[in-house]
C-alpha atoms as a PDB file:
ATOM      1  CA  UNK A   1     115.749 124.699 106.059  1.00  0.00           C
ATOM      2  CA  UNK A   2     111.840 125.412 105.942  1.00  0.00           C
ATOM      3  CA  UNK A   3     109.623 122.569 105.675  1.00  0.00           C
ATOM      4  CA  UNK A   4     108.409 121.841 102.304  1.00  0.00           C
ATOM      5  CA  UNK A   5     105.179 120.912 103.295  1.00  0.00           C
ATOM      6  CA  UNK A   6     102.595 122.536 105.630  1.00  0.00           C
ATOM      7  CA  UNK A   7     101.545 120.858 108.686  1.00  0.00           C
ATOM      8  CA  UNK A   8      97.349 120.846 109.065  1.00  0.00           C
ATOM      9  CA  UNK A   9      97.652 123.261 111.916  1.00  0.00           C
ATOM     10  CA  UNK A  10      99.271 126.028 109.903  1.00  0.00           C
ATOM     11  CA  UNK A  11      97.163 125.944 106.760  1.00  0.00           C
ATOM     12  CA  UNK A  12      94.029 125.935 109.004  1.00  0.00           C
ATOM     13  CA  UNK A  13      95.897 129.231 110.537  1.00  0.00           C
ATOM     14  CA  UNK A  14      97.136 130.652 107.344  1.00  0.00           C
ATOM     15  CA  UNK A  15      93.814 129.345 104.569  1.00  0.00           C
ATOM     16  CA  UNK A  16      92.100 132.594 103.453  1.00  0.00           C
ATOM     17  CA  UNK A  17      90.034 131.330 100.229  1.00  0.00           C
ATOM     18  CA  UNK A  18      86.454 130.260 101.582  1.00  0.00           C
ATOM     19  CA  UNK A  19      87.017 127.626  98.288  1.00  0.00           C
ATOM     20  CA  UNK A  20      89.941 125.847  99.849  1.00  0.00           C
ATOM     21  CA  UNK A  21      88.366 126.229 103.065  1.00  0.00           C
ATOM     22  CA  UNK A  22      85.621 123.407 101.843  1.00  0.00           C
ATOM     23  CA  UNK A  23      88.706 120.615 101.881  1.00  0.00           C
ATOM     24  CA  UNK A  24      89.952 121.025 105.262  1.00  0.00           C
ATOM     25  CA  UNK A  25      88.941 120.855 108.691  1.00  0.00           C
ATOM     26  CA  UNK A  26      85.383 120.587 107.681  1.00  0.00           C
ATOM     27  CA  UNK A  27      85.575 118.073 105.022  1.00  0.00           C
ATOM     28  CA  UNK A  28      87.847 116.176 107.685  1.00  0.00           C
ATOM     29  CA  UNK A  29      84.725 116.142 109.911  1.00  0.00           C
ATOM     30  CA  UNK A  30      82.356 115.643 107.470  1.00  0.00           C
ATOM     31  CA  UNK A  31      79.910 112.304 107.582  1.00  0.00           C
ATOM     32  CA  UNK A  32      81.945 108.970 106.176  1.00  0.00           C
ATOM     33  CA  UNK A  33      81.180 107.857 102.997  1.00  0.00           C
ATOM     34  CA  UNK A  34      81.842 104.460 101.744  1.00  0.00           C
ATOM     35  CA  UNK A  35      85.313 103.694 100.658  1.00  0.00           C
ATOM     36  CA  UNK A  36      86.283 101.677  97.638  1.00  0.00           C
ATOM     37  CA  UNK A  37      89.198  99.342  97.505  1.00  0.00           C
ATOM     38  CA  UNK A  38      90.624  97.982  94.793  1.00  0.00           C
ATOM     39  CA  UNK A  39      93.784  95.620  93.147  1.00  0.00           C
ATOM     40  CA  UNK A  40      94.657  93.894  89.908  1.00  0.00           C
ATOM     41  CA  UNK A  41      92.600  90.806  88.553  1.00  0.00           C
ATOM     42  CA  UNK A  42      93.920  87.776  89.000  1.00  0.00           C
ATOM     43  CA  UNK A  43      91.529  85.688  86.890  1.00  0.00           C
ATOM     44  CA  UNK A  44      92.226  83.648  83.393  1.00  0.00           C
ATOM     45  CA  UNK A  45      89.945  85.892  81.665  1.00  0.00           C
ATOM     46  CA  UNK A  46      88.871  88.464  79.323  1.00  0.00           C
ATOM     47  CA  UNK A  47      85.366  88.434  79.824  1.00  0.00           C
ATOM     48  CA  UNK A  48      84.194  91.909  81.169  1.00  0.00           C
ATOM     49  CA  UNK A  49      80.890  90.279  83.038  1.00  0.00           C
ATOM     50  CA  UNK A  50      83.546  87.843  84.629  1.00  0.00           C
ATOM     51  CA  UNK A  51      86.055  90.086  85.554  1.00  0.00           C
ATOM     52  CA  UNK A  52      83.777  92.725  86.955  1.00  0.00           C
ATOM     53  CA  UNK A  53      82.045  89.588  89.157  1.00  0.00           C
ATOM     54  CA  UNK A  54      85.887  88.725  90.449  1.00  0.00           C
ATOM     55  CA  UNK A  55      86.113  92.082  91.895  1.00  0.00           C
ATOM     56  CA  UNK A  56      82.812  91.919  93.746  1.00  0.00           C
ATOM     57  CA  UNK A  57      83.594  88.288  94.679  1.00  0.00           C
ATOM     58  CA  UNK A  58      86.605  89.663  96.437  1.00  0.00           C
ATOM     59  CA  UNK A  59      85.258  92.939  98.178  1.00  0.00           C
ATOM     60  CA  UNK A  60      86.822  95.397  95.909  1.00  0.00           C
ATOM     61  CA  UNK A  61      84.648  98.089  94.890  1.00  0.00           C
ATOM     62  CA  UNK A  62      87.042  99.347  92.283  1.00  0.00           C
ATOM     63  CA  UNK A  63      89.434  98.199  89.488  1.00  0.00           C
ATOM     64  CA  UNK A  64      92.127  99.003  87.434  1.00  0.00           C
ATOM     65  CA  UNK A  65      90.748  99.046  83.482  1.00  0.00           C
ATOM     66  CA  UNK A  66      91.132  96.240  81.925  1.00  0.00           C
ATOM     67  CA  UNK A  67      93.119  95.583  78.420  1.00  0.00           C
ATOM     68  CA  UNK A  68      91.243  97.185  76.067  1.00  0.00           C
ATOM     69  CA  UNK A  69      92.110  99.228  72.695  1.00  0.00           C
ATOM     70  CA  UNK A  70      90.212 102.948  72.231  1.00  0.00           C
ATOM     71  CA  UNK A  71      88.673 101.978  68.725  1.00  0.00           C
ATOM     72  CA  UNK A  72      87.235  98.990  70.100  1.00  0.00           C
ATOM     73  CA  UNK A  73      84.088 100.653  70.604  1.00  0.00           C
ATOM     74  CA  UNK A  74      81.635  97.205  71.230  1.00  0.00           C
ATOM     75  CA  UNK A  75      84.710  96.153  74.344  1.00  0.00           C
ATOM     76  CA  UNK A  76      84.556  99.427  75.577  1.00  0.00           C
ATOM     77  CA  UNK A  77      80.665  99.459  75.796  1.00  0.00           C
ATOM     78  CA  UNK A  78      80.943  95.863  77.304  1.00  0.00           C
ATOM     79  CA  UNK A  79      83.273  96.904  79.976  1.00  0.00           C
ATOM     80  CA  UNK A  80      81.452  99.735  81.244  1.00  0.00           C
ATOM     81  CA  UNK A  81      78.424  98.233  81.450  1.00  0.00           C
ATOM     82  CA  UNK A  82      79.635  95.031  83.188  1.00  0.00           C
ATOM     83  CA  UNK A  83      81.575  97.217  85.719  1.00  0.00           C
ATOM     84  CA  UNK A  84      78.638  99.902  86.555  1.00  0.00           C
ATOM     85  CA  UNK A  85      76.241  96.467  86.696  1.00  0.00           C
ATOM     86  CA  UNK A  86      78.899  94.984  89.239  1.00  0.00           C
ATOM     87  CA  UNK A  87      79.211  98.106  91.015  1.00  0.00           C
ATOM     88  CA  UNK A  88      82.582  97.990  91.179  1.00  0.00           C
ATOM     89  CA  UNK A  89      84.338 102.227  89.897  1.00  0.00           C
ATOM     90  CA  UNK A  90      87.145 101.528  86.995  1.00  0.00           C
ATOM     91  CA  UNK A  91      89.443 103.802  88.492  1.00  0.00           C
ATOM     92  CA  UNK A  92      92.386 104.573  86.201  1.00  0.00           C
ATOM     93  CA  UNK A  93      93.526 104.141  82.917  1.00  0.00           C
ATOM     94  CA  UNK A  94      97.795 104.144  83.239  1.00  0.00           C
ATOM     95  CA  UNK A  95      99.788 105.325  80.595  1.00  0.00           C
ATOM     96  CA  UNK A  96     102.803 104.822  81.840  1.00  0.00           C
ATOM     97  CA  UNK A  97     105.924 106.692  79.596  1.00  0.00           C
ATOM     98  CA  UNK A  98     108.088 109.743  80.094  1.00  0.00           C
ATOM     99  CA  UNK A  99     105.926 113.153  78.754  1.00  0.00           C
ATOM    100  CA  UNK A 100     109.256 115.182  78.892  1.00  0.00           C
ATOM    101  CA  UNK A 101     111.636 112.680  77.524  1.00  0.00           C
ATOM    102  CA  UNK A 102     114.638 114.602  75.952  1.00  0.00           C
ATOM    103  CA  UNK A 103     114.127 113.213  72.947  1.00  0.00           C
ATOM    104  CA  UNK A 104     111.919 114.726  71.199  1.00  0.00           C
ATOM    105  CA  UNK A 105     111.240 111.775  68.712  1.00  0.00           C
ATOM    106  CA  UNK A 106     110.275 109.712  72.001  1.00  0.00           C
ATOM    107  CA  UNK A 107     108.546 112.663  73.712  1.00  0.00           C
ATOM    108  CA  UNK A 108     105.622 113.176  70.333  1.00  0.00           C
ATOM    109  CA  UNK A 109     105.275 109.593  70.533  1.00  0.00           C
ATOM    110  CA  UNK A 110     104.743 109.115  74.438  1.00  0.00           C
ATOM    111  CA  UNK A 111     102.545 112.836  74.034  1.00  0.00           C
ATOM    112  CA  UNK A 112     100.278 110.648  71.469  1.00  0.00           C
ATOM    113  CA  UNK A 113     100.457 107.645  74.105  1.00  0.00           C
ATOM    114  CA  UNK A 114      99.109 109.809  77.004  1.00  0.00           C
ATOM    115  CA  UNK A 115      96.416 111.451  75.042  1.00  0.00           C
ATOM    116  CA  UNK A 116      94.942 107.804  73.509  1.00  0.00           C
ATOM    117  CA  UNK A 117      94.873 106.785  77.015  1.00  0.00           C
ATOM    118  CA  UNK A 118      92.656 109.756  78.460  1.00  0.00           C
ATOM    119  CA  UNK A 119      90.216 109.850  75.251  1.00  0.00           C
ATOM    120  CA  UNK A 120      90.051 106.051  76.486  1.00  0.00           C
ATOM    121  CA  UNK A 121      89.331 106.640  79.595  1.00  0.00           C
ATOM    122  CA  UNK A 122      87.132 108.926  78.884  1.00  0.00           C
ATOM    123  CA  UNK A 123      85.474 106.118  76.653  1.00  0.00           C
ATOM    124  CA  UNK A 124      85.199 103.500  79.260  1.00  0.00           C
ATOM    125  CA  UNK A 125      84.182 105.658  82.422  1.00  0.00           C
ATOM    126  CA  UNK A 126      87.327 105.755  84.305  1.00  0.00           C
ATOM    127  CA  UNK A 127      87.749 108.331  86.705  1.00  0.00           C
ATOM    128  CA  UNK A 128      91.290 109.520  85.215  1.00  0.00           C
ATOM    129  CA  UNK A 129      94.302 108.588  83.523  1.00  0.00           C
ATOM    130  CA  UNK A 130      97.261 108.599  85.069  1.00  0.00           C
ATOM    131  CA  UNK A 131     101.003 109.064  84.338  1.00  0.00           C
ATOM    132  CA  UNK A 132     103.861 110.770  85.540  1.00  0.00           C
ATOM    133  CA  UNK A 133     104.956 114.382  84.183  1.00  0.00           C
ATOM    134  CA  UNK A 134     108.028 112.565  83.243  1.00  0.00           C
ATOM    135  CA  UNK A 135     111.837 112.883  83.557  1.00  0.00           C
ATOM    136  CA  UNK A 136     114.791 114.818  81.890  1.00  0.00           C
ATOM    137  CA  UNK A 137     116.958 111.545  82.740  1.00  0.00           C
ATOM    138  CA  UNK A 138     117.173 110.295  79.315  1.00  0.00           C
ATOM    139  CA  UNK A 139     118.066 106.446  80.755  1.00  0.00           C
ATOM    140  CA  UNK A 140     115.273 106.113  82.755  1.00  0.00           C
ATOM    141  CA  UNK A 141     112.005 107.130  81.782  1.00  0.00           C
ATOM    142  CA  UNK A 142     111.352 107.851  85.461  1.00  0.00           C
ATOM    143  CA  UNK A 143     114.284 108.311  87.200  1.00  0.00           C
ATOM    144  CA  UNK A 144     116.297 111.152  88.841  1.00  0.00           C
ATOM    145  CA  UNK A 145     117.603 114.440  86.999  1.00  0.00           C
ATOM    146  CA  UNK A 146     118.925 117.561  88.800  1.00  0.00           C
ATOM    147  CA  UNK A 147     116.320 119.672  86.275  1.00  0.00           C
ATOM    148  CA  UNK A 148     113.444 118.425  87.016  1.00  0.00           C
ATOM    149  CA  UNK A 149     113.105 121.115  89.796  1.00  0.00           C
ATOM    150  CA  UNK A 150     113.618 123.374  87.297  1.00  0.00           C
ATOM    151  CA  UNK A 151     111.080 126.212  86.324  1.00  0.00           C
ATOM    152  CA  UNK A 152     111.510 124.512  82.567  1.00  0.00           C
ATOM    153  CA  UNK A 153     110.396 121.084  83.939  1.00  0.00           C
ATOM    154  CA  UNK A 154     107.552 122.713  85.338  1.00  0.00           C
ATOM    155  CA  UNK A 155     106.768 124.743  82.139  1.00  0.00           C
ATOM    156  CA  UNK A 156     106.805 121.297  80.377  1.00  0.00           C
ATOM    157  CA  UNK A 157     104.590 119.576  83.006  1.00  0.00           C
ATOM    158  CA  UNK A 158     101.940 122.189  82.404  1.00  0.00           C
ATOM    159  CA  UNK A 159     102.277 122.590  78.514  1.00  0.00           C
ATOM    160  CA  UNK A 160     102.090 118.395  78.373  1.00  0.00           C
ATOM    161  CA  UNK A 161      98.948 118.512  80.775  1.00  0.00           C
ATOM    162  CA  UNK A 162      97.007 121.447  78.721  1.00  0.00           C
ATOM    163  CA  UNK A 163      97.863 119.626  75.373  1.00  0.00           C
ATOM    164  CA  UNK A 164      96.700 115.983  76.810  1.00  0.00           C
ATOM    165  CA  UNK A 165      93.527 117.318  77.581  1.00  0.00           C
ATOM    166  CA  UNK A 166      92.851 120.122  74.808  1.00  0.00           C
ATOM    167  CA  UNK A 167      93.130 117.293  72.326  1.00  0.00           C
ATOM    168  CA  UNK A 168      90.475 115.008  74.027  1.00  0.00           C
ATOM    169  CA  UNK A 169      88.616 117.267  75.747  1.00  0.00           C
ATOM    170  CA  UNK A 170      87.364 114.508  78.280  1.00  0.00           C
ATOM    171  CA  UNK A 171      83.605 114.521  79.673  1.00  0.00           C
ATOM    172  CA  UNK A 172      84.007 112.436  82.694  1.00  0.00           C
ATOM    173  CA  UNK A 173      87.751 111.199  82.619  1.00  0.00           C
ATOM    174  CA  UNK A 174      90.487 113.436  84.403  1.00  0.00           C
ATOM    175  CA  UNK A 175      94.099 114.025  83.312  1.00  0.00           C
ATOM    176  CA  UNK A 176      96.530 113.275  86.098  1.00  0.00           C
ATOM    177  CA  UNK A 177     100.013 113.027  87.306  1.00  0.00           C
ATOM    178  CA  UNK A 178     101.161 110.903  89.715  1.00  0.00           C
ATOM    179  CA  UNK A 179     103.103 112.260  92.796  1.00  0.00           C
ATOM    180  CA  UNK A 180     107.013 111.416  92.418  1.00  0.00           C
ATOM    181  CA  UNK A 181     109.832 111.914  94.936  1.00  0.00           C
ATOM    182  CA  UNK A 182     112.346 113.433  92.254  1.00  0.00           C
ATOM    183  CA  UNK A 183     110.205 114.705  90.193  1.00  0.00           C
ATOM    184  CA  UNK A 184     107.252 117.257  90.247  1.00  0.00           C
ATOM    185  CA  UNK A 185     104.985 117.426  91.807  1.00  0.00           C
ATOM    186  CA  UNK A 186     106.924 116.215  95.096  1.00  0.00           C
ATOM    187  CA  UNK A 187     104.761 118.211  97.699  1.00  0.00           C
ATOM    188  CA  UNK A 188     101.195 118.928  97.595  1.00  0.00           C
ATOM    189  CA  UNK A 189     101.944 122.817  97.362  1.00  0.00           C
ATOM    190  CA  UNK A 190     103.809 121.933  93.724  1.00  0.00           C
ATOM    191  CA  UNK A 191     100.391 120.258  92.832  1.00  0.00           C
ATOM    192  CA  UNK A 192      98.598 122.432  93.784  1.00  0.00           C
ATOM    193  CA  UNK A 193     100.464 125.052  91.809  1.00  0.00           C
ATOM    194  CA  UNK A 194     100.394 122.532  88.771  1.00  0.00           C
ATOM    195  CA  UNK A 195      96.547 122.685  89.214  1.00  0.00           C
ATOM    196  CA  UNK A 196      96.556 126.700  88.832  1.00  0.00           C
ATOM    197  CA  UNK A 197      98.631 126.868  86.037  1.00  0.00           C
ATOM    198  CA  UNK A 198      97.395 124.294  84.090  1.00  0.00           C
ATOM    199  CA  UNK A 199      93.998 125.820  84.657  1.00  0.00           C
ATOM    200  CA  UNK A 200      91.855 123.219  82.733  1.00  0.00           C
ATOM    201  CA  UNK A 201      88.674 121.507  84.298  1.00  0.00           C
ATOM    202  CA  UNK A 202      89.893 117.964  82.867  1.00  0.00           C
ATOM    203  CA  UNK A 203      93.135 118.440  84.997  1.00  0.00           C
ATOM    204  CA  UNK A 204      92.982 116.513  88.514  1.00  0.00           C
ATOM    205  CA  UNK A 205      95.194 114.586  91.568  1.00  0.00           C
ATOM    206  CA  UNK A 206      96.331 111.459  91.684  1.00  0.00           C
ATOM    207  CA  UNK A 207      97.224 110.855  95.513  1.00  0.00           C
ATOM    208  CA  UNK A 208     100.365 108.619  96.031  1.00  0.00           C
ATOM    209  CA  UNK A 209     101.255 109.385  99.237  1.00  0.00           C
ATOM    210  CA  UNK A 210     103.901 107.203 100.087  1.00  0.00           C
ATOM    211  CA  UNK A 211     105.783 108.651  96.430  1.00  0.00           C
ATOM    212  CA  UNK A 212     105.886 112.098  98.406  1.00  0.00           C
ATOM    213  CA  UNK A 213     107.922 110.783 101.311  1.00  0.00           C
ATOM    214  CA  UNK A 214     111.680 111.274 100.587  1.00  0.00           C
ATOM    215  CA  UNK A 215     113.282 112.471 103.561  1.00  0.00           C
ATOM    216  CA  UNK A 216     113.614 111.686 107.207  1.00  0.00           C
ATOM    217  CA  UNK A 217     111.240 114.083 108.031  1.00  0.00           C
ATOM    218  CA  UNK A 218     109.003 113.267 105.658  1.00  0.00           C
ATOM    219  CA  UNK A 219     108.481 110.004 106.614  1.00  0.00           C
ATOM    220  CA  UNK A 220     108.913 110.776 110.723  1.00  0.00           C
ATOM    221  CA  UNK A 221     105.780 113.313 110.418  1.00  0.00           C
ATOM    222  CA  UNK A 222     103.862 111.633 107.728  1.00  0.00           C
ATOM    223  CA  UNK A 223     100.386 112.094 109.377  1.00  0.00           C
ATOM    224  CA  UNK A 224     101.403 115.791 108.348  1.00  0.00           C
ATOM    225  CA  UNK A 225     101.765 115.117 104.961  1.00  0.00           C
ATOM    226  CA  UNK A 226      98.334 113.411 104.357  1.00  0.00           C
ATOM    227  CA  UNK A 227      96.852 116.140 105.915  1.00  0.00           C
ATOM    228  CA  UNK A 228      98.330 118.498 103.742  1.00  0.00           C
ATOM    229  CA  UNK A 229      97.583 116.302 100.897  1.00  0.00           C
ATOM    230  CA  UNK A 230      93.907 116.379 101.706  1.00  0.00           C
ATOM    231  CA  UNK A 231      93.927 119.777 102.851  1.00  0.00           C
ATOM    232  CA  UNK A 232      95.349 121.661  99.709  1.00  0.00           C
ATOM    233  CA  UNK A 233      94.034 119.046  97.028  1.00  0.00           C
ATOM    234  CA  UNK A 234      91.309 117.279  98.560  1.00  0.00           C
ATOM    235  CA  UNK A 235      88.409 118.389  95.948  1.00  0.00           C
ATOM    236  CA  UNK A 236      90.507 117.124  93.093  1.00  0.00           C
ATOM    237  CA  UNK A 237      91.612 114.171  94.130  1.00  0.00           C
ATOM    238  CA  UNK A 238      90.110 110.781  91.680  1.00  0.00           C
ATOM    239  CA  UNK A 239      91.955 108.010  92.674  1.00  0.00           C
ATOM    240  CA  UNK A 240      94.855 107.253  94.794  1.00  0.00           C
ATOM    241  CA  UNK A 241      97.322 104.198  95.191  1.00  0.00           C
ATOM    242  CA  UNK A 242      97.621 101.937  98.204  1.00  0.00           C
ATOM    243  CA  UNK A 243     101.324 100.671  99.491  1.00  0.00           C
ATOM    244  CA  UNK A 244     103.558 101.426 102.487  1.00  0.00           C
ATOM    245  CA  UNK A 245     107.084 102.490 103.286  1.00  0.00           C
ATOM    246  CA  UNK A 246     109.455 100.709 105.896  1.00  0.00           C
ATOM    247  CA  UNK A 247     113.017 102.784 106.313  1.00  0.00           C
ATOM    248  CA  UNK A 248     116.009  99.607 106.035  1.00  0.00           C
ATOM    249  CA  UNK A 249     118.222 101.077 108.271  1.00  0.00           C
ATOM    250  CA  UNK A 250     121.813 101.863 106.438  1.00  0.00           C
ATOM    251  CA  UNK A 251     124.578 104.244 105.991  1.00  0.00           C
ATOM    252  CA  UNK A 252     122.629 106.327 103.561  1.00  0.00           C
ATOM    253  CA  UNK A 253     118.885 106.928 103.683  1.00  0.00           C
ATOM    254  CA  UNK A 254     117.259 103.733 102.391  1.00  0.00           C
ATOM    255  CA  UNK A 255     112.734 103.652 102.062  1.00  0.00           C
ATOM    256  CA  UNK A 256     111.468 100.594 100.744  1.00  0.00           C
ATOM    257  CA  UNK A 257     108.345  99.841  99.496  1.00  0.00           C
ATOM    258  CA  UNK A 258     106.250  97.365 101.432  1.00  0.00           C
ATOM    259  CA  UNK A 259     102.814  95.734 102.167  1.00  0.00           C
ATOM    260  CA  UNK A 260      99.984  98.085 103.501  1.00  0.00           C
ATOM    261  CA  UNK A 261     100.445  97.257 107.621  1.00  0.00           C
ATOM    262  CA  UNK A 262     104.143  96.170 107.379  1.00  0.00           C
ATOM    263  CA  UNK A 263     105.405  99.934 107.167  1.00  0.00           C
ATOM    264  CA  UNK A 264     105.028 103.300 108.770  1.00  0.00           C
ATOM    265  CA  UNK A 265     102.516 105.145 106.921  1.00  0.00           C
ATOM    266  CA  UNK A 266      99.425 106.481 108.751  1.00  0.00           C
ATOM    267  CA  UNK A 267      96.930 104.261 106.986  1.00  0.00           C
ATOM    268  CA  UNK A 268      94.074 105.513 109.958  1.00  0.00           C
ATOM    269  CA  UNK A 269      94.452 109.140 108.906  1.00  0.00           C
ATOM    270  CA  UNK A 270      94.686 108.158 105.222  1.00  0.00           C
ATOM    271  CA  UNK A 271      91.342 106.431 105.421  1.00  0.00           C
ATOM    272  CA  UNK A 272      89.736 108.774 107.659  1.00  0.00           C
ATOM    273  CA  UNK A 273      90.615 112.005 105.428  1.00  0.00           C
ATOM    274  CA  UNK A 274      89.381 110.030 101.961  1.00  0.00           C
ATOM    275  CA  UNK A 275      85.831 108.964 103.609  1.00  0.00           C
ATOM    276  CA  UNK A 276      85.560 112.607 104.682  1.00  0.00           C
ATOM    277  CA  UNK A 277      85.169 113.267 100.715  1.00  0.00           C
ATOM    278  CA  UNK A 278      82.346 114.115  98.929  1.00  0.00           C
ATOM    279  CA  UNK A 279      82.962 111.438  96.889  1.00  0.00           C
ATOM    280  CA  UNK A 280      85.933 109.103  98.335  1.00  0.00           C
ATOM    281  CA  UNK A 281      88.021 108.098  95.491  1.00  0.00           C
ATOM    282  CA  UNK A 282      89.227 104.524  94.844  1.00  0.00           C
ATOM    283  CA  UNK A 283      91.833 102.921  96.498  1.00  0.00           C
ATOM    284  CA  UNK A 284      93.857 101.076  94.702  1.00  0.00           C
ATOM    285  CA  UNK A 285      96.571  98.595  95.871  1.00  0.00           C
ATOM    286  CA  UNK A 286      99.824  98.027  93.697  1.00  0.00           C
ATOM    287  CA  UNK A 287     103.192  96.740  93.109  1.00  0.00           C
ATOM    288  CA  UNK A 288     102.956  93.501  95.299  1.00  0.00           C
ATOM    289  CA  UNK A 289     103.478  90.222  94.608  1.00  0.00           C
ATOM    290  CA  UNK A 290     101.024  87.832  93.750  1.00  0.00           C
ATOM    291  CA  UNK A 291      97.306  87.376  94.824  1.00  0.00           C
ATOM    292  CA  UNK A 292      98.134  86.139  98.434  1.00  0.00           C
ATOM    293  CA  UNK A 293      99.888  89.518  98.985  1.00  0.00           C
ATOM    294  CA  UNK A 294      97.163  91.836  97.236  1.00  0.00           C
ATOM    295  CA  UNK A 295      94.482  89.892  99.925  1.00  0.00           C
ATOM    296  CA  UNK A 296      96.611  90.649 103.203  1.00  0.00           C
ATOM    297  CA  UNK A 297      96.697  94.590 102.515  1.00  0.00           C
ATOM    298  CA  UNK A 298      93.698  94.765 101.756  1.00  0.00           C
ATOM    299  CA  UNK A 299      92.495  92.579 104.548  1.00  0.00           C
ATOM    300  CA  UNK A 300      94.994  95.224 106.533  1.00  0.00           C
ATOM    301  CA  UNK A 301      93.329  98.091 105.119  1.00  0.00           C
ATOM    302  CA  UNK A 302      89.352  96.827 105.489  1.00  0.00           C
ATOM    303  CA  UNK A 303      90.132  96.159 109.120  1.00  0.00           C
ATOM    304  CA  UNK A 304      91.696  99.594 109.955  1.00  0.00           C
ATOM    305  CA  UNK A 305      88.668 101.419 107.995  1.00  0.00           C
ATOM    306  CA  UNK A 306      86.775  98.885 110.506  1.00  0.00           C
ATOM    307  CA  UNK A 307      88.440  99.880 113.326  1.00  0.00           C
ATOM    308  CA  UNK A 308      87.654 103.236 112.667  1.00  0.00           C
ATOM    309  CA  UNK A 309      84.006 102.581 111.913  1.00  0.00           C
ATOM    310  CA  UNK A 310      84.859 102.810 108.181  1.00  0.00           C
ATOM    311  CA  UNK A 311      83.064 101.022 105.850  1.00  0.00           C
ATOM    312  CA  UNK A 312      84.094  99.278 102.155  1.00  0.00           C
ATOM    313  CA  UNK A 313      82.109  99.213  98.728  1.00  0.00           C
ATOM    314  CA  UNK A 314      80.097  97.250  97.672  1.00  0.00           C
END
């Protein structure tokens, strides 16, 4: 069976647009910029001066947004200001619900969800809100459906994605989905085709690498997949998440998620090819437990950005 994603080598080989040209081997060679890392808040508070000073405290130079509703207009001035005075990047906005729900009663409402959540990010400075482009499964809002490789989940994906952002028409927010491993987009080439069709400026890349990898193969030459990542989506890429995989070794093919350093994935390459950016986008380290677990990966992270002479924000 052919791959289904392209290794470095061969897009460097087979890359005829001068355009796509800028986000691979050059922009992997390209000066460093610094990187910004960043994790949940764990502080009693609601104060946007406090919370942006946590982050600093701790050496993240980004954040997830914090609660906040889009008509409260004096919050929302309060949090951006605190935040750009901190400088610390609110990275994303999540709106997490199922865009292509079957029911359609469920689907307008989550539509409506999605679309608050990019006019708010939009509102607060956020570099993009994120979601998934959903699932037919109509248990799970996320899980597995054998359509959802269908041309008609695709169709949906890009009718959701021009409707989000026709309706908000964002100035500095971007509309993204996040990478899934049953779900489109599952390879960078589906993104990148996603991008195309959806053909709207306010459409970008969330970059969950670790989503991508479901298959042996996948997770054996996963210093392949970054680079195709970075080398087919690299100039639309706003924020990424942080996490690792570890394969529990079983009768059936088993990847659990794990701390940054306690699994496979090629975090040197990962942090080399987002410094290469024009603009490196945030970092941002999820579904862990508790604060002690949050500072190990990202102590794990800082020193292998370190290690490669990598530096951290602010």
């Amino acid at each position: 069976m052919k791959s289904s994603f392209v290794t470095r080598r061969h897009f460097m080989q087979t890359a005829g647009s001068a355009g796509v040209a800028l986000a691979t081997g050059a922009g992997a060679t390209a000066p460093s910029r610094r990187l910004r890392l960043g994790a949940p808040a764990f502080i009693q508070t609601d104060d946007p001066v406090e919370l942006a000073r946590w982050h600093r405290a701790q050496g993240y130079g980004a954040a997830y947004c914090p609660a906040v509703a889009v008509t409260d207009t004096a919050r929302l001035r309060a949090i951006e200001t605190a935040f750009r005075e901190a400088d610390v990047v609110i990275a994303e906005v999540g709106r997490w619900c199922n865009l292509t729900d079957p029911d359609p009663v469920k689907r307008k409402k989550n539509l409506a969800n999605v679309k608050e959540g990019l006019a708010l990010a939009d509102e607060v400075g956020a570099r993009c809100c994120v979601d998934i482009a959903g699932s037919f499964n109509p248990d799970v809002w996320y899980g597995p459906h054998p359509d959802n490789f269908t041309p008609a989940f695709f169709d949906a994906a890009v009718e959701n994605a021009r409707a989000i952002i026709d309706a908000v028409r964002p100035k500095r927010a971007k509309f993204t989905y996040e990478m899934m491993g049953w779900c489109m987009p599952e390879t960078p080439e589906r993104y990148l085709a996603l991008i195309k069709a959806v053909d709207r400026p306010g459409f970008a890349v969330h970059l969950d690498p670790c989503n991508l990898i479901n298959s042996p193969e996948k997770i054996y030459r996963n210093t392949d997949l970054l680079h195709a990542c970075f080398d087919l989506l690299g100039p639309w890429i706003v924020s990424c998440h942080a996490k690792d995989l570890a394969w529990e070794i079983e009768l059936n093919v088993h990847f659990r998620e794990v701390r940054p350093g306690t699994g496979v994935l090629d975090y040197a390459t990962f942090l080399r090819r987002l410094a290469a950016l024009p603009e490196p986008p945030p970092l941002m380290i999820e579904h862990l437990k508790g604060a002690e677990e949050y500072a190990a990966a990202a102590k794990h992270i800082v020193a292998t950005g370190a290690s490669l002479g990598l530096a951290f924000a602010p």
